[in-house]
N, C-alpha and C. Protein backbone atom coordinates (compact mmCIF):
# COMPACT_ATOMS: atom_id res chain seq x y z
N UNK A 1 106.14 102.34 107.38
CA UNK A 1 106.68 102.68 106.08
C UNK A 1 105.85 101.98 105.01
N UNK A 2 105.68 102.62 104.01
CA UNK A 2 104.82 102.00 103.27
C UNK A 2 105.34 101.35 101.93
N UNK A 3 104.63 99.93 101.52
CA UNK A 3 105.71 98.90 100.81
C UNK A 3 104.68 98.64 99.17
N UNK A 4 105.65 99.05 98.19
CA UNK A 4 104.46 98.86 97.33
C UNK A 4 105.66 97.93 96.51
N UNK A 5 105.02 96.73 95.69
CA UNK A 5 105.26 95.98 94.62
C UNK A 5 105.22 96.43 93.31
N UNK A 6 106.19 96.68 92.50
CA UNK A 6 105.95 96.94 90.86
C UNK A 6 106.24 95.95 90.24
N UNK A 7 105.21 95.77 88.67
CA UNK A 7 105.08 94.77 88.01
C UNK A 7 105.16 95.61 86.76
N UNK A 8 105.84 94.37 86.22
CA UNK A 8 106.29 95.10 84.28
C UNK A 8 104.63 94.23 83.51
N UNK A 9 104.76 94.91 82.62
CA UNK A 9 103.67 94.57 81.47
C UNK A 9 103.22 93.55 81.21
N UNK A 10 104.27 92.32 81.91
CA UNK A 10 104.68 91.09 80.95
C UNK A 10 103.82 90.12 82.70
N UNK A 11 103.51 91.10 83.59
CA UNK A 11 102.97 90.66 84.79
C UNK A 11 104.12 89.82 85.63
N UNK A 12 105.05 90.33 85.84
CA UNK A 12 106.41 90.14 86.51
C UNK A 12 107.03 90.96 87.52
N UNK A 13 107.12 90.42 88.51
CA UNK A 13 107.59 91.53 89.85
C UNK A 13 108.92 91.85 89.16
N UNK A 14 109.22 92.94 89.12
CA UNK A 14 110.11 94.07 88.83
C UNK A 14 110.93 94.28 90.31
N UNK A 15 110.15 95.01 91.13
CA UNK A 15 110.47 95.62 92.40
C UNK A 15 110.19 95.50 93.48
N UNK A 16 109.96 95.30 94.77
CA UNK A 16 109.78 95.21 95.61
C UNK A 16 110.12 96.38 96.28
N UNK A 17 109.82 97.32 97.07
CA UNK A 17 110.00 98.73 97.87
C UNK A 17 110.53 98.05 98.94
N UNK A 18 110.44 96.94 99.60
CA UNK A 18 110.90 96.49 101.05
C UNK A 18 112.53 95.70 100.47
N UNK A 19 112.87 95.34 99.32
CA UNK A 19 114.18 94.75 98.69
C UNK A 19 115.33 96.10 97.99
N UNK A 20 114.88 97.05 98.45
CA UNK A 20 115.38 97.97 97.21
C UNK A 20 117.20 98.36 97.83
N UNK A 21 117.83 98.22 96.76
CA UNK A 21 119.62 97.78 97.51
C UNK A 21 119.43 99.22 98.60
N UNK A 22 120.86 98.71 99.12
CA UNK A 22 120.90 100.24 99.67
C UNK A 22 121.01 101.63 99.47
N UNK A 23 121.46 101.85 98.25
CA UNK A 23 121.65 103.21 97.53
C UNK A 23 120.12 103.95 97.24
N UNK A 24 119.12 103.61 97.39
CA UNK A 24 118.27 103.34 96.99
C UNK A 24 117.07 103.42 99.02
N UNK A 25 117.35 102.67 99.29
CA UNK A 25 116.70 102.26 100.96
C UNK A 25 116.84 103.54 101.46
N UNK A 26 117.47 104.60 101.32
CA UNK A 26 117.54 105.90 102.16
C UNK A 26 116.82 106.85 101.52
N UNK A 27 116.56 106.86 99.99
CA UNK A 27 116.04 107.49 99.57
C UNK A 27 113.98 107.04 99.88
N UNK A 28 113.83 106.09 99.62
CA UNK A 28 112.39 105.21 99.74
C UNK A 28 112.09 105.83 101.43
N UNK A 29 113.17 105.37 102.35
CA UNK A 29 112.10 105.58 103.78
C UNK A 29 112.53 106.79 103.95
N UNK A 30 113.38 108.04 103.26
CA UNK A 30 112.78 109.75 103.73
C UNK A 30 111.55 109.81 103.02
N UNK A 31 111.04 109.23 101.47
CA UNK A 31 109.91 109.39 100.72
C UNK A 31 109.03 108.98 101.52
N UNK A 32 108.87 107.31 101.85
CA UNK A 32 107.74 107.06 102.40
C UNK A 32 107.39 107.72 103.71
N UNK A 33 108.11 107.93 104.70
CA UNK A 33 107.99 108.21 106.19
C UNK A 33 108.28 109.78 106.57
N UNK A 34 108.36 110.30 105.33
CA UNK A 34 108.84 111.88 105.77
C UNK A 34 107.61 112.64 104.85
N UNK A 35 107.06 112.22 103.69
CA UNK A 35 106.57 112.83 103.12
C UNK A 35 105.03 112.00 103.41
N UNK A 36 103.72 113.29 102.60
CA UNK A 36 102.63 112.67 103.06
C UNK A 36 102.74 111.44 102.22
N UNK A 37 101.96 110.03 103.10
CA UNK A 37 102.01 108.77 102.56
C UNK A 37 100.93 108.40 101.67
N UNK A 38 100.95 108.88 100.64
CA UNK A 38 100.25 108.93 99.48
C UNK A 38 100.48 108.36 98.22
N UNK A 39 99.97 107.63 97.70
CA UNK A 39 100.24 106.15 96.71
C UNK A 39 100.44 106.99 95.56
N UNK A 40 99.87 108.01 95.49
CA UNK A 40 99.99 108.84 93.68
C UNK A 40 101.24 109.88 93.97
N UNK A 41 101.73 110.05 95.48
CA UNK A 41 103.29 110.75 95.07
C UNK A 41 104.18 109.42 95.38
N UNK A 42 104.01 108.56 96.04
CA UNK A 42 105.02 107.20 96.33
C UNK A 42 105.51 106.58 94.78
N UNK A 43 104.23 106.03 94.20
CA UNK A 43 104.55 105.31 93.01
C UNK A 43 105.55 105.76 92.48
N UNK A 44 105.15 106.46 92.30
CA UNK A 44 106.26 107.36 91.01
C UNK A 44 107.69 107.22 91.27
N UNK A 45 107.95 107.26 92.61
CA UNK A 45 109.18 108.03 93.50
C UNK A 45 110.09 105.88 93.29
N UNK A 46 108.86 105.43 94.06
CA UNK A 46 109.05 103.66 93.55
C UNK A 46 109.94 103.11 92.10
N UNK A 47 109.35 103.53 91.02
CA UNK A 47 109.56 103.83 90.13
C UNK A 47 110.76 104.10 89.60
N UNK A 48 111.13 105.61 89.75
CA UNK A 48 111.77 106.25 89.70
C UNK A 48 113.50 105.37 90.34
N UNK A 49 113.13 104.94 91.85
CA UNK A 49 114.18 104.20 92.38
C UNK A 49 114.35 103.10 91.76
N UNK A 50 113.65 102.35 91.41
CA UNK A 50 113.64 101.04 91.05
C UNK A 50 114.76 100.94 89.30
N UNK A 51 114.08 101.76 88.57
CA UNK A 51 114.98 101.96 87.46
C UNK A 51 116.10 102.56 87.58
N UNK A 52 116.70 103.56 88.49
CA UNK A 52 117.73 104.26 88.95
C UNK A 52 118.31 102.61 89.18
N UNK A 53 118.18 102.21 90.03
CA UNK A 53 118.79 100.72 90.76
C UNK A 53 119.23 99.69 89.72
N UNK A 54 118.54 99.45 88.49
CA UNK A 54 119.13 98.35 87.26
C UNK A 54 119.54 99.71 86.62
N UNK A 55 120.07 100.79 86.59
CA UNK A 55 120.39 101.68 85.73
C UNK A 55 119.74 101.75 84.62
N UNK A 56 118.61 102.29 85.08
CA UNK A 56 117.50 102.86 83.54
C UNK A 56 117.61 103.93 83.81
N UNK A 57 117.55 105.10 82.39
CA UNK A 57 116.51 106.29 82.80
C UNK A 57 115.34 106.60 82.06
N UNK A 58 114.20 107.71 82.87
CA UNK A 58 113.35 107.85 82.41
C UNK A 58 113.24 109.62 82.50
N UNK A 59 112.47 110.10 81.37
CA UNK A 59 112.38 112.12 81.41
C UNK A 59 111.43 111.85 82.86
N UNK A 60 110.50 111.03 82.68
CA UNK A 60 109.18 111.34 83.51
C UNK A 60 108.37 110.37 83.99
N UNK A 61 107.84 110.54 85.41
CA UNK A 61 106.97 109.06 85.36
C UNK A 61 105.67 110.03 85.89
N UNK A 62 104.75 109.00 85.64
CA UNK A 62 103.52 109.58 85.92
C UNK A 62 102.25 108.36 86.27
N UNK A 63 102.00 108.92 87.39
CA UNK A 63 100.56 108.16 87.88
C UNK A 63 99.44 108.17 87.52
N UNK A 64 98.83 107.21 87.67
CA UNK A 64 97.01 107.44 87.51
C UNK A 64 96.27 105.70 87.59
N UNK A 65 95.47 105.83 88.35
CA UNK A 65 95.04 105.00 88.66
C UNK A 65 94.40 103.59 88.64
N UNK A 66 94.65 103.75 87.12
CA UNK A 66 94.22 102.31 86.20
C UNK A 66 95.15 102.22 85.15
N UNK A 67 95.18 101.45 84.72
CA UNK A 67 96.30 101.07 83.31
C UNK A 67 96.35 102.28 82.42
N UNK A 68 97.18 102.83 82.11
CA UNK A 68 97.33 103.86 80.63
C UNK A 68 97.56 103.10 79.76
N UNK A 69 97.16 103.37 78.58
CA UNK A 69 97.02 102.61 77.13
C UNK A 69 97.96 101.33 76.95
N UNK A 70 97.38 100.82 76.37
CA UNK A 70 98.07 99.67 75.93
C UNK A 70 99.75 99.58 75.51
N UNK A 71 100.00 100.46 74.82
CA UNK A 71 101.39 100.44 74.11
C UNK A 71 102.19 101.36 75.16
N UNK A 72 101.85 101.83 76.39
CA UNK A 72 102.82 102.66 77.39
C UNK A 72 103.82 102.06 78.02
N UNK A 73 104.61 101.99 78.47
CA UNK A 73 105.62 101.46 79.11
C UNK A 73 105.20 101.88 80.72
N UNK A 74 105.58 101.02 81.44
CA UNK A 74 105.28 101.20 82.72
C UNK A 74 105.29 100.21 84.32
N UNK A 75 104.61 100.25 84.96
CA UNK A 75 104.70 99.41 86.13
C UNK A 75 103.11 99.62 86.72
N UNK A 76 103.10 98.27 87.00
CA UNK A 76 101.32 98.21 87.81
C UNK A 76 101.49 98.15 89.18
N UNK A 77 100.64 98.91 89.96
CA UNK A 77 101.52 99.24 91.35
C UNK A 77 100.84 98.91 92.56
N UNK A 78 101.14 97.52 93.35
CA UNK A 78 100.50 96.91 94.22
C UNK A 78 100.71 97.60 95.20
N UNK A 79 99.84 97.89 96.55
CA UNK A 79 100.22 98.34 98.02
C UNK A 79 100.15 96.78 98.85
N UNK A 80 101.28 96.45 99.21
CA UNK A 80 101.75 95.55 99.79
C UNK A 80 101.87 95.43 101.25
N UNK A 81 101.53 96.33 102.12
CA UNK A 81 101.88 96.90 103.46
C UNK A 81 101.45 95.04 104.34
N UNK A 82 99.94 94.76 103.49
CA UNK A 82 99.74 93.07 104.36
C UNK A 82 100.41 92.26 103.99
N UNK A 83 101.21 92.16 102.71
CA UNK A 83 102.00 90.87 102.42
C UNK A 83 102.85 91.31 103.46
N UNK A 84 103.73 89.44 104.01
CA UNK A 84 104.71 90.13 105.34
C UNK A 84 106.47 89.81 104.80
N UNK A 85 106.37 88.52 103.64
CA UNK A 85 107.22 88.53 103.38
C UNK A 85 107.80 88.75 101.76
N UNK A 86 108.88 89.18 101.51
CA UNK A 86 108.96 89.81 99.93
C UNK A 86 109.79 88.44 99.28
N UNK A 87 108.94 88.16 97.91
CA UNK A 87 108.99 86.89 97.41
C UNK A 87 110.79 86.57 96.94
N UNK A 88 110.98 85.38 97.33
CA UNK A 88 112.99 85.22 97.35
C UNK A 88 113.15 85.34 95.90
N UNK A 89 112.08 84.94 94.95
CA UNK A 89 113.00 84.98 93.31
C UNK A 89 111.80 86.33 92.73
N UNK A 90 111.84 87.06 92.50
CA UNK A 90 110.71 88.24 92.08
C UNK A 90 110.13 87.58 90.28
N UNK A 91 111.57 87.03 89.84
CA UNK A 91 111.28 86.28 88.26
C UNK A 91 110.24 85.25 88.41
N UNK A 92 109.84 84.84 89.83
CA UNK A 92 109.17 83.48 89.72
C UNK A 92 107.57 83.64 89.85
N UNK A 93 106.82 83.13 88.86
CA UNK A 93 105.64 83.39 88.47
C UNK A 93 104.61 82.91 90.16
N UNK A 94 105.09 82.68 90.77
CA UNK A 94 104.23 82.07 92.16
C UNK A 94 104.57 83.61 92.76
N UNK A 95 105.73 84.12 92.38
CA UNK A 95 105.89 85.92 93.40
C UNK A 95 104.51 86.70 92.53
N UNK A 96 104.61 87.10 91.75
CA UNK A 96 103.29 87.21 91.07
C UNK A 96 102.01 87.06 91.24
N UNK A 97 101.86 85.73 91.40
CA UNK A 97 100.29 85.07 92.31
C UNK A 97 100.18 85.64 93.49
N UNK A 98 101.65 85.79 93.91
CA UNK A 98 101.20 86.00 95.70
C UNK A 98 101.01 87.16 95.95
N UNK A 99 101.42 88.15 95.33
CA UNK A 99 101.57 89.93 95.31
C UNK A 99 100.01 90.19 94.90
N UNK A 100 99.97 89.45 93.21
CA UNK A 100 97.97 89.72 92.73
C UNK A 100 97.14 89.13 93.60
N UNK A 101 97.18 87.84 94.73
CA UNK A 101 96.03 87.54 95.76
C UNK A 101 96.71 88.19 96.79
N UNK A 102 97.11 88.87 97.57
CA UNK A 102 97.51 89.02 98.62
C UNK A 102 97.81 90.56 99.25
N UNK A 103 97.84 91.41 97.68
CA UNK A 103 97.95 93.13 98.05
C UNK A 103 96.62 93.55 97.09
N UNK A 104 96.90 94.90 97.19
CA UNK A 104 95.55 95.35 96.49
C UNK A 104 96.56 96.28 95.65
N UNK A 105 96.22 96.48 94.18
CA UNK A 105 95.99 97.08 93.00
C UNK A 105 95.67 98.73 93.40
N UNK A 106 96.68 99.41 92.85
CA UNK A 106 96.38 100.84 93.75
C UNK A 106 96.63 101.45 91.99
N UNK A 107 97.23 101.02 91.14
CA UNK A 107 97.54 102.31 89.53
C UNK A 107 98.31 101.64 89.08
N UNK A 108 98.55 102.41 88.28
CA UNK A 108 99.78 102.06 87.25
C UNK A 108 101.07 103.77 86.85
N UNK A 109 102.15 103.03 86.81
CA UNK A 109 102.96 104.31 86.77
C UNK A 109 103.38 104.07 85.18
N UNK A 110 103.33 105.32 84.50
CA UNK A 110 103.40 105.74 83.02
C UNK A 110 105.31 105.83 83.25
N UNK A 111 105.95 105.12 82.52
CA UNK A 111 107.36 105.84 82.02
C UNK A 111 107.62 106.14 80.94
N UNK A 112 107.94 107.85 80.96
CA UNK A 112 108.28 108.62 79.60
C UNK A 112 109.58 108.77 79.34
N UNK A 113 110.11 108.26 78.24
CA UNK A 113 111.58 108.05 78.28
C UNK A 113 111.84 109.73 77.40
């Protein structure tokens, strides 16, 4: 199953794909493990759950592979599959360090409110 990390603007783990509550965990492993495992339809879907889960909404999210402009709202989207364990406080700036040395940098997801 494939585990990606989202980070807010402010360079702060947001999400974790391997922490995501349960309402949420059924939807991620039919996405990841049923559909093709592809980082530019995952993100989004990541995304998408992750704000569903603190009750956000968004019209639209959208991928692409490097940062979109400066003033976008969004999430920077690590593939995490080698990190083994998901950091205990996500607020804590060492979860951060360990996600940016330890996964690789796959995009950034655009949210259009």
């Amino acid at each position: 199953m494939a585990r990606l990390v989202l980070l807010d603007k402010k360079n702060r783990v947001c999400g974790d794909t391997a922490a995501f509550s349960p309402r949420c965990s059924y939807a991620w492993a039919y996405a990841s493990t049923c559909c093709k495992p592809d980082i530019k339809g995952l993100a989004p879907i990541a995304a998408r759950l992750l704000d569903e889960s603190l009750g956000k909404t968004c019209r639209a999210y959208k991928f692409s592979t490097f940062e979109s402009n400066g003033g976008s709202d969004g999430y920077f989207v690590f593939d995490c599959d080698c990190y083994q364990a998901a950091p205990a406080d996500l607020g804590d700036p060492a979860a951060t360090a360990a996600v940016m040395m330890s996964c690789l940098y796959v995009g950034y997801v655009r949210r259009d409110h």
